[in-house]
N, C-alpha and C. Protein backbone atom coordinates (compact mmCIF):
# COMPACT_ATOMS: atom_id res chain seq x y z
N UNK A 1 103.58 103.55 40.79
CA UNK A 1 103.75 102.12 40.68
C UNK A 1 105.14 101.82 40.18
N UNK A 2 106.45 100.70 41.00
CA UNK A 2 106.82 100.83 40.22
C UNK A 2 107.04 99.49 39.57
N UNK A 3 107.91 99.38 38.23
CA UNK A 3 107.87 98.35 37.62
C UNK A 3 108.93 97.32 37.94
N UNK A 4 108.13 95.86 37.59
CA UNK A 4 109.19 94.97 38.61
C UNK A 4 110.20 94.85 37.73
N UNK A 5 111.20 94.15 38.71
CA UNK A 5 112.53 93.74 38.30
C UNK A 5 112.41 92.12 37.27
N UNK A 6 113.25 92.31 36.34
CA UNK A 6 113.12 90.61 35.45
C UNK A 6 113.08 89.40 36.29
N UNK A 7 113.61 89.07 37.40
CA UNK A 7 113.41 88.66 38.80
C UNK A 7 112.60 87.91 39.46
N UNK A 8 111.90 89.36 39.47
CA UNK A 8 110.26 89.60 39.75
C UNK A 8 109.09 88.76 38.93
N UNK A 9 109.73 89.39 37.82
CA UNK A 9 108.88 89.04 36.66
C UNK A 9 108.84 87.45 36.71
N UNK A 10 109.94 86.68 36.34
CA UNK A 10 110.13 85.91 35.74
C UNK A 10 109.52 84.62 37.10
N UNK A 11 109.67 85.08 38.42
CA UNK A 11 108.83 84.83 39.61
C UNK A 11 107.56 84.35 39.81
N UNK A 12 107.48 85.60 39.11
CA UNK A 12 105.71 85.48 39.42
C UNK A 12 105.43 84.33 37.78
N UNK A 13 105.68 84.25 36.97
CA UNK A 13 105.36 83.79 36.16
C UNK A 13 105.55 82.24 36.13
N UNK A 14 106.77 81.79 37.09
CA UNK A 14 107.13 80.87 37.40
C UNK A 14 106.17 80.03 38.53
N UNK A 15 104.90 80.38 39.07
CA UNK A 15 104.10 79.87 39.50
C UNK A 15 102.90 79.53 39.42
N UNK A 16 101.87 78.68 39.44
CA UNK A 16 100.93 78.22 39.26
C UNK A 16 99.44 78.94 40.29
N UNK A 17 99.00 79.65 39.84
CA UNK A 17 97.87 80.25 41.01
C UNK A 17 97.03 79.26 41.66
N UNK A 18 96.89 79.10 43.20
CA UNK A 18 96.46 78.09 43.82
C UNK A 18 94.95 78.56 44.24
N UNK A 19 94.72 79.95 43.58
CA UNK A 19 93.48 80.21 44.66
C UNK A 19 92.09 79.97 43.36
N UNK A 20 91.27 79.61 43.98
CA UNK A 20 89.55 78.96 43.17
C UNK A 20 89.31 80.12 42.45
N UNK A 21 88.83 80.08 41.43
CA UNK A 21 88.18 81.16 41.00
C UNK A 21 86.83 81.57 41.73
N UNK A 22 86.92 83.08 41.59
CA UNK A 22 85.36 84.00 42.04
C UNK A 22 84.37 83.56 41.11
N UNK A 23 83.17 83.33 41.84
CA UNK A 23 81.97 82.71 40.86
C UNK A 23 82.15 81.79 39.63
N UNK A 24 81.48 81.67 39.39
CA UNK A 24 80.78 80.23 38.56
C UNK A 24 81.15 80.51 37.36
N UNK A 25 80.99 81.96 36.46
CA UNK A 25 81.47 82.19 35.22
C UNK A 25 80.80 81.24 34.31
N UNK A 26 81.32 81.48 32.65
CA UNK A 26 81.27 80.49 32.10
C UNK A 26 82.18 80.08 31.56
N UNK A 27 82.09 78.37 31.18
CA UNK A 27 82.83 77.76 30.81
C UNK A 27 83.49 78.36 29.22
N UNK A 28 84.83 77.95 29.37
CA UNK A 28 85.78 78.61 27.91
C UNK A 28 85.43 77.49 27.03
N UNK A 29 85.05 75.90 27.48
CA UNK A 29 84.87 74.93 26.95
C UNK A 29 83.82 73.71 27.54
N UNK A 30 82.82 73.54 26.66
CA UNK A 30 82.29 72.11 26.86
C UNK A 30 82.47 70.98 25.68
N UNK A 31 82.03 70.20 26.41
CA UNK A 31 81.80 68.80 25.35
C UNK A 31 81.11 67.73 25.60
N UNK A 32 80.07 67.12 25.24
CA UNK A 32 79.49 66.44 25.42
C UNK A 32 80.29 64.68 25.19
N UNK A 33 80.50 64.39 25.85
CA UNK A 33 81.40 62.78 25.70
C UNK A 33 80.36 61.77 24.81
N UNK A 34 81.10 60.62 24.93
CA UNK A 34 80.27 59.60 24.38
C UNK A 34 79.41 58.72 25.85
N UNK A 35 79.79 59.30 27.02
CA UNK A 35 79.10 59.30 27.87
C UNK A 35 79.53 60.42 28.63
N UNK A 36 78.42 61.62 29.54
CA UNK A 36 78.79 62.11 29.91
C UNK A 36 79.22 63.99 29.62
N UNK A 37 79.81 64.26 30.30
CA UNK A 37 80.20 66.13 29.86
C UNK A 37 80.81 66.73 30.45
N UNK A 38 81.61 67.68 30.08
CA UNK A 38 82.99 68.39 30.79
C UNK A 38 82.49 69.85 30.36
N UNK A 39 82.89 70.42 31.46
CA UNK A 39 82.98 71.96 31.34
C UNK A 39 84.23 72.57 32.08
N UNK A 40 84.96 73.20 31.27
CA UNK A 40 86.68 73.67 31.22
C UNK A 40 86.61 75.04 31.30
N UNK A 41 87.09 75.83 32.41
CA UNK A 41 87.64 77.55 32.59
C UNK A 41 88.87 77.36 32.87
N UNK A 42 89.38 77.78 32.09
CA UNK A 42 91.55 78.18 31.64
C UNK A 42 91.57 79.02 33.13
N UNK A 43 92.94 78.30 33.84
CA UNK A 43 93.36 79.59 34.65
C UNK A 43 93.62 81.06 34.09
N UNK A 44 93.78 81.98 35.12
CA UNK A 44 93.56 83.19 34.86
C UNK A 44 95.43 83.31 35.58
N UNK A 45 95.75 84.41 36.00
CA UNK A 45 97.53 84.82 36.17
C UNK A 45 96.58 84.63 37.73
N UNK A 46 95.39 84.61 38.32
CA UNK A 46 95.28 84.85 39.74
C UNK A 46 94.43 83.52 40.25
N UNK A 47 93.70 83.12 39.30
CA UNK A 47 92.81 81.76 39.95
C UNK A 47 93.50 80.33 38.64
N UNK A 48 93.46 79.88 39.52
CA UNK A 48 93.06 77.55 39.08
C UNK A 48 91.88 77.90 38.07
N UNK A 49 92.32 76.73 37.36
CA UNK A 49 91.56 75.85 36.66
C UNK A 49 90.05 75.69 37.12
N UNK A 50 88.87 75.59 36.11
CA UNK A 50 87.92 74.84 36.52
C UNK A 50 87.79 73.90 36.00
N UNK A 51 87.70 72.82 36.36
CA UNK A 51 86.99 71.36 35.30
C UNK A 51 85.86 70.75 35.86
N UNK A 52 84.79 70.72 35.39
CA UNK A 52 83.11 70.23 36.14
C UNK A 52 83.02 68.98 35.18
N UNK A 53 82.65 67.83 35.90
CA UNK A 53 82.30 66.54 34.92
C UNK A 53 80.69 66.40 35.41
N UNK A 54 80.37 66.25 34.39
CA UNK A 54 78.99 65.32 34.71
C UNK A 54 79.16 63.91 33.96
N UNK A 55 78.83 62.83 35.17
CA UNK A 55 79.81 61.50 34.75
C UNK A 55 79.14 60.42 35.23
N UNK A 56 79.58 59.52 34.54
CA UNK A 56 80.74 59.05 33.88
C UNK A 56 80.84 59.72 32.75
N UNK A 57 82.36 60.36 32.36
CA UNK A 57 82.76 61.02 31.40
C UNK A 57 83.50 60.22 30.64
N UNK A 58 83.40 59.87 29.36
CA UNK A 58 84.19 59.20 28.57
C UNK A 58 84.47 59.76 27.08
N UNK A 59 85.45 59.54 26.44
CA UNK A 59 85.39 60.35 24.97
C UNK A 59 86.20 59.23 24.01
N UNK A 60 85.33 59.00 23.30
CA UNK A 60 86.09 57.75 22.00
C UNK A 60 87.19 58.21 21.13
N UNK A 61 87.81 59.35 21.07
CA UNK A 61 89.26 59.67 20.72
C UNK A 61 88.95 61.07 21.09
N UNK A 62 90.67 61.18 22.04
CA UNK A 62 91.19 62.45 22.31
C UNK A 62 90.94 63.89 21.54
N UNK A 63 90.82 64.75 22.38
CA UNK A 63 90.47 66.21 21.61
C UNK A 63 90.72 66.98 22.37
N UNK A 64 91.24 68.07 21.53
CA UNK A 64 92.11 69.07 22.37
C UNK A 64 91.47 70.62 21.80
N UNK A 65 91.61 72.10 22.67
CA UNK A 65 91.03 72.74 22.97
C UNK A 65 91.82 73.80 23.56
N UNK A 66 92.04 74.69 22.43
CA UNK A 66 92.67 75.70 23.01
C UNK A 66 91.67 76.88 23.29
N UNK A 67 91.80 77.24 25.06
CA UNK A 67 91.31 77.92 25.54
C UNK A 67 91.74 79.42 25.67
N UNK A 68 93.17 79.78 24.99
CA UNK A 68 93.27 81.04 25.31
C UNK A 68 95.18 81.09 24.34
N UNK A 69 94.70 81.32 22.97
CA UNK A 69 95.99 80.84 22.38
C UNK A 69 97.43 82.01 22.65
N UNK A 70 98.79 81.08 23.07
CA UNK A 70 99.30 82.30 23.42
C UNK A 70 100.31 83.31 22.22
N UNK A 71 101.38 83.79 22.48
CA UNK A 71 102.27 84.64 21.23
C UNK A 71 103.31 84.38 21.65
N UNK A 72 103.98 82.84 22.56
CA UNK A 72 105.01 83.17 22.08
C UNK A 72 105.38 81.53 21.11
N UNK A 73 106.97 80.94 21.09
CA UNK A 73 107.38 80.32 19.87
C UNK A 73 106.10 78.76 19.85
N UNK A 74 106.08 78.53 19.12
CA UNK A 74 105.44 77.02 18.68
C UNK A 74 106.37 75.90 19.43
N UNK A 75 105.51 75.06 20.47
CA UNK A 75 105.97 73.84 20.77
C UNK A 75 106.41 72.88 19.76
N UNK A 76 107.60 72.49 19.85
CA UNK A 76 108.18 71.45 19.36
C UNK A 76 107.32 70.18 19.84
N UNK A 77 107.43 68.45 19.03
CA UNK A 77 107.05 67.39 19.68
C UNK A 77 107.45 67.03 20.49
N UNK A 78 109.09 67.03 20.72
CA UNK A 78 109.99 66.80 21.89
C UNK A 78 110.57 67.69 22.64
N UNK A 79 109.92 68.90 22.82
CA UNK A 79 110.45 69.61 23.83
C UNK A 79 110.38 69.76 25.12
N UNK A 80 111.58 70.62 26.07
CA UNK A 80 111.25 70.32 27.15
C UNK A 80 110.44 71.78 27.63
N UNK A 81 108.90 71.27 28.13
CA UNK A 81 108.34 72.16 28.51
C UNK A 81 108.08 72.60 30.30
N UNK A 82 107.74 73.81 30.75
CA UNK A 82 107.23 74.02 32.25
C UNK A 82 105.66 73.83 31.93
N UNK A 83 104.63 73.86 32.77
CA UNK A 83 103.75 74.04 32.55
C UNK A 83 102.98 73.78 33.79
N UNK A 84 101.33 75.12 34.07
CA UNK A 84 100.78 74.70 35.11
C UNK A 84 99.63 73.63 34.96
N UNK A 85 99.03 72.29 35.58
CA UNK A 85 98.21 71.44 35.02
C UNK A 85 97.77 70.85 36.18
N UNK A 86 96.37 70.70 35.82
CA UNK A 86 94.74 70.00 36.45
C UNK A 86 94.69 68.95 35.87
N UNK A 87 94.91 67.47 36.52
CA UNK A 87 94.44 66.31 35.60
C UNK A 87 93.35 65.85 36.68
N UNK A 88 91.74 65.62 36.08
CA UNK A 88 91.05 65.21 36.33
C UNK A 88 90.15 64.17 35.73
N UNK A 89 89.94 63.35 36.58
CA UNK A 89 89.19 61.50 36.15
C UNK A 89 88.14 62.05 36.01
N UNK A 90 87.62 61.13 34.40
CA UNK A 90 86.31 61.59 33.89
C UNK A 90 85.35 60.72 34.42
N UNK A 91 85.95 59.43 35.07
CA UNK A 91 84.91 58.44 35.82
C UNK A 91 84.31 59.32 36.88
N UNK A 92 84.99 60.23 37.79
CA UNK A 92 84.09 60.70 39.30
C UNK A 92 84.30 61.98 39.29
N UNK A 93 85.29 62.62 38.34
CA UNK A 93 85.33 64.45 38.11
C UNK A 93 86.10 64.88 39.38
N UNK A 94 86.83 63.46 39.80
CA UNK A 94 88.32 63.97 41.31
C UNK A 94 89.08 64.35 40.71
N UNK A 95 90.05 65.53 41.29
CA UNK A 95 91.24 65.50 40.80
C UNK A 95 92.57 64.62 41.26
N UNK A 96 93.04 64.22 40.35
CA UNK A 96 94.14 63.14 40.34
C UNK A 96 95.15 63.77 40.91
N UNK A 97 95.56 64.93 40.52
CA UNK A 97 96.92 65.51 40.47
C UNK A 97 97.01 66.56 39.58
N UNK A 98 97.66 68.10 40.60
CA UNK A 98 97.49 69.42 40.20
C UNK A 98 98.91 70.21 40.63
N UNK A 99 99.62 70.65 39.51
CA UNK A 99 100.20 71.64 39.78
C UNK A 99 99.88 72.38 40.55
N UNK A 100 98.51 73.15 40.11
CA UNK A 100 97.98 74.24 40.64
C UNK A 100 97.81 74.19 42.03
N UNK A 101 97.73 72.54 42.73
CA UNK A 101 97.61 72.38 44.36
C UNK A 101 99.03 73.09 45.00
N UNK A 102 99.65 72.74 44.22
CA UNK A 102 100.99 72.81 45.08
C UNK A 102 101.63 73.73 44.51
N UNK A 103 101.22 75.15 43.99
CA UNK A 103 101.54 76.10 43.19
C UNK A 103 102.99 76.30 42.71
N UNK A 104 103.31 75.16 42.47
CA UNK A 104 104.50 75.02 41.45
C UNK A 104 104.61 74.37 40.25
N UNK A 105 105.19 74.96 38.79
CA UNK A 105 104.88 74.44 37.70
C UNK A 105 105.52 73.57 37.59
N UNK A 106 106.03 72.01 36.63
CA UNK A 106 106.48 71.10 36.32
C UNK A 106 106.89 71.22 34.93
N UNK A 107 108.36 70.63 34.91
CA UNK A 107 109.14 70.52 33.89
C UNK A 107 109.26 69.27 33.44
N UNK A 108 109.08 69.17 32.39
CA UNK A 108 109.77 67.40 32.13
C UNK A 108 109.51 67.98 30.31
N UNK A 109 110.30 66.45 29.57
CA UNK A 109 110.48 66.25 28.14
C UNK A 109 108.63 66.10 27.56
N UNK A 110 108.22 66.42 26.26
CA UNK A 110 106.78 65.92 26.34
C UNK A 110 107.16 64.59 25.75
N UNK A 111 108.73 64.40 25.04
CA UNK A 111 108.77 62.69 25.07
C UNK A 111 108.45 61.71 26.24
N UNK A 112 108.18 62.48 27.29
CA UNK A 112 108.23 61.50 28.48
C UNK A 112 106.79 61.62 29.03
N UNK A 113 106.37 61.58 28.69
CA UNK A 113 104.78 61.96 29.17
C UNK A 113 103.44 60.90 28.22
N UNK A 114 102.42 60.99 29.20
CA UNK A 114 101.52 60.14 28.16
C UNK A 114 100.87 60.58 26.87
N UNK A 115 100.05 59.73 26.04
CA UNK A 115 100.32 60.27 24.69
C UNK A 115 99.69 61.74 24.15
N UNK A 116 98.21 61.62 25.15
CA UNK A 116 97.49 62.33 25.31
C UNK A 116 97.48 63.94 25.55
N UNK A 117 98.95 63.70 26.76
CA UNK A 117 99.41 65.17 27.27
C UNK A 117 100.10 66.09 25.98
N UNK A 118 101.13 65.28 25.52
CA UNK A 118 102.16 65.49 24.22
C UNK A 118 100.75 66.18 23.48
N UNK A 119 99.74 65.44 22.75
CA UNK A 119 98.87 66.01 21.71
C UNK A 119 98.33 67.00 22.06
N UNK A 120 98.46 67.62 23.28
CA UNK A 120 97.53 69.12 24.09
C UNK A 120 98.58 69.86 23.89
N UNK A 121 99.62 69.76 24.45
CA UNK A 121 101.18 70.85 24.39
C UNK A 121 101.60 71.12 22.65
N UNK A 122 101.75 69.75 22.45
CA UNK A 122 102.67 69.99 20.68
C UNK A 122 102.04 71.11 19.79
N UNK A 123 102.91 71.80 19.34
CA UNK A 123 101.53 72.63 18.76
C UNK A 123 101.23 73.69 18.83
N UNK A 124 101.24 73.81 20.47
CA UNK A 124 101.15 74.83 20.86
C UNK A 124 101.51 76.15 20.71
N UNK A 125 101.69 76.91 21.40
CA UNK A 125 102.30 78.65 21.50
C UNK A 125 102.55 78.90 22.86
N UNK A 126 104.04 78.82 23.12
CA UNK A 126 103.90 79.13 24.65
C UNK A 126 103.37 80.38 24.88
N UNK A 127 102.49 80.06 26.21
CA UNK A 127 101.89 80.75 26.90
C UNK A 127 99.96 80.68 26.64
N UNK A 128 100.27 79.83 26.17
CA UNK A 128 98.60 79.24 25.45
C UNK A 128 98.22 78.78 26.85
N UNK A 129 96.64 78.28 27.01
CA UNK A 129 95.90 77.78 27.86
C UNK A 129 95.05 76.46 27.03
N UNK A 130 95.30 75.30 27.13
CA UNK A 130 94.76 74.31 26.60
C UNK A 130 93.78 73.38 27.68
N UNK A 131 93.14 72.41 27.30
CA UNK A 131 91.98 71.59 27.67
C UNK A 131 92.67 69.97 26.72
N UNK A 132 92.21 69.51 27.48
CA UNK A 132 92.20 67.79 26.70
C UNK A 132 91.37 66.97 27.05
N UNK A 133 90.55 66.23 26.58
CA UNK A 133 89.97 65.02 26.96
C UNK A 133 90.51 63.97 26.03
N UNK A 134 91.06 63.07 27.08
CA UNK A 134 91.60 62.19 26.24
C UNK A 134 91.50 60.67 26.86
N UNK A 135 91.52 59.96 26.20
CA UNK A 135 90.79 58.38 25.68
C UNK A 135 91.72 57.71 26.67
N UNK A 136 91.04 56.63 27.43
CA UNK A 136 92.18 55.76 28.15
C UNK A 136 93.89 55.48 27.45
N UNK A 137 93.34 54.98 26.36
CA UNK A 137 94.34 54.77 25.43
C UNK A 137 95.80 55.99 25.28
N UNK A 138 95.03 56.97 25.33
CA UNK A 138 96.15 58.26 25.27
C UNK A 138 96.67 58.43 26.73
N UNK A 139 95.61 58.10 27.52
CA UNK A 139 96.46 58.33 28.85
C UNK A 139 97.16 57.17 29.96
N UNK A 140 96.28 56.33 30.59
CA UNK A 140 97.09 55.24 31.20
C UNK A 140 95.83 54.51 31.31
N UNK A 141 96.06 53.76 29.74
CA UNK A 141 95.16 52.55 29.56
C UNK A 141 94.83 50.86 30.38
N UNK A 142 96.11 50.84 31.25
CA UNK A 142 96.19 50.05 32.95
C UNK A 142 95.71 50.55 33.57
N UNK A 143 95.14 51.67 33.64
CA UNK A 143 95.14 52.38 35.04
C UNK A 143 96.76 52.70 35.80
N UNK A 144 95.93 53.74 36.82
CA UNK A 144 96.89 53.90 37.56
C UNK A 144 96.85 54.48 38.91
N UNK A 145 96.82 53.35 39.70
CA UNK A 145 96.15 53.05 41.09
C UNK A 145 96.50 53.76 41.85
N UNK A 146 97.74 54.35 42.15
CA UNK A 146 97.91 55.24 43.13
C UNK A 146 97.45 56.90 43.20
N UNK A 147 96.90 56.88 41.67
CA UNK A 147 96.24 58.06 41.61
C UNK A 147 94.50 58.07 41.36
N UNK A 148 93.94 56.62 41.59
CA UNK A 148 93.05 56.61 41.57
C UNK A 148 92.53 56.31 39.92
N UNK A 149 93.14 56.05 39.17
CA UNK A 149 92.82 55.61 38.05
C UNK A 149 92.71 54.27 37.50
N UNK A 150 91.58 54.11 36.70
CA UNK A 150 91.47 53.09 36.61
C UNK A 150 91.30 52.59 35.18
N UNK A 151 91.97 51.32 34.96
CA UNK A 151 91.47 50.65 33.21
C UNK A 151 90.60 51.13 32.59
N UNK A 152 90.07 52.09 31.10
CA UNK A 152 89.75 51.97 30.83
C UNK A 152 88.71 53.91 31.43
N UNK A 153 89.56 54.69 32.06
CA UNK A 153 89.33 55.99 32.51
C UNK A 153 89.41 56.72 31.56
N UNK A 154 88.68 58.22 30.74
CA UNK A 154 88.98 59.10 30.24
C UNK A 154 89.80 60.12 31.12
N UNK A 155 90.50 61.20 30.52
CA UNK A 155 90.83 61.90 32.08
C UNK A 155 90.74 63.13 30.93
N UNK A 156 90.56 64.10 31.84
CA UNK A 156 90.80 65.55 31.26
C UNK A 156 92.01 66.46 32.13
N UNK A 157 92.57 67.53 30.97
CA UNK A 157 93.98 68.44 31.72
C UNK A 157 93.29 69.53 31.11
N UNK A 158 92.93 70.74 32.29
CA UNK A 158 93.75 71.72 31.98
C UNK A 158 95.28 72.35 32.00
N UNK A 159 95.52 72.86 31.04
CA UNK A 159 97.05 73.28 31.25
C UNK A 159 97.16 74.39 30.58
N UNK A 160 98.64 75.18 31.43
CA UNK A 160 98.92 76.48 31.25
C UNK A 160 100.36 76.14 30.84
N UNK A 161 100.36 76.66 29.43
CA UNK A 161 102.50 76.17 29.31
C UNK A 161 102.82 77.33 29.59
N UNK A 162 103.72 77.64 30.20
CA UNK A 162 105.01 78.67 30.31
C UNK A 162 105.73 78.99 29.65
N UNK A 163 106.87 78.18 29.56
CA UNK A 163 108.01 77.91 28.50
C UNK A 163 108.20 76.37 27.97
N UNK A 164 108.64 76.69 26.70
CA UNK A 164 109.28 75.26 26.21
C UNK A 164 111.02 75.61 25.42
N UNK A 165 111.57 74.49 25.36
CA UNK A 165 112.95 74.71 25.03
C UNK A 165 113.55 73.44 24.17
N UNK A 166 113.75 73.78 22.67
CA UNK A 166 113.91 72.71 22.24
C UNK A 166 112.89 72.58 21.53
């Protein structure tokens, strides 16, 4: 076998796995909402996310859930992080919008993000695997129509950070 190049490495790590996980497994996380229930499996380096709602899913303040804590530095509040992520509406258990679809990770500031996302990342340890359910309020308390969201939605993320900087 031989061993890859930093390249290589840094390659493969740089992507989001697009393929379903094998069988049903169990969940790394549930929770029973204030209406409703989520069941969360952390990607793996080879399969996506699972997130199962039984719904309407709703949760009266945000909570976060580390599914698989990682070793390397502690997220800053304002840093700029990569990360792979599942955001799914707790009203119908669709997914909104997935890294993992389009097996490429996303960079941005967590100053720039909704409030909800920031409280799952901050904190963190890159290379952690986190869960969130979080309250309209933390996420986009208007809604937000082009993704199918609506006033007054819980939504849940899985997410995989990579790196953060800063």
């Amino acid at each position: 076998m031989l061993t890859p190049s930093i390249a290589e490495t840094a390659t493969e790590a740089s992507t989001c796995p697009t393929t379903a996980p094998q069988g049903e497994g169990t969940p790394e996380w549930t929770l029973s909402g204030a209406t409703g229930s989520v069941a969360v499996t952390g990607s793996t380096d080879a399969a996506a996310p699972v997130v199962k709602v039984t719904g309407p899913f709703t949760v009266a303040e945000t909570q976060v859930h580390t599914l698989k804590a990682g070793d390397g530095p502690v997220v800053g509040p304002s840093a700029n992080v990569s990360v792979c992520y599942m955001g799914v509406n707790g009203r119908d258990g669709s997914v909104f919008d997935s890294s993992y679809q389009r097996g490429e990770p996303v960079d941005f500031p967590l100053n720039g993000v909704v409030p909800g996302f920031q409280k799952a990342i901050s904190g963190q340890k890159v290379g952690s695997t986190v869960a969130v359910a979080m309250t309209s309020a933390d996420g986009y308390p208007e809604g937000q129509p082009a993704a199918g969201i609506q006033p007054g939605d819980s939504l849940v993320f899985a997410i995989k950070i990579l790196d953060a900087q800063g």
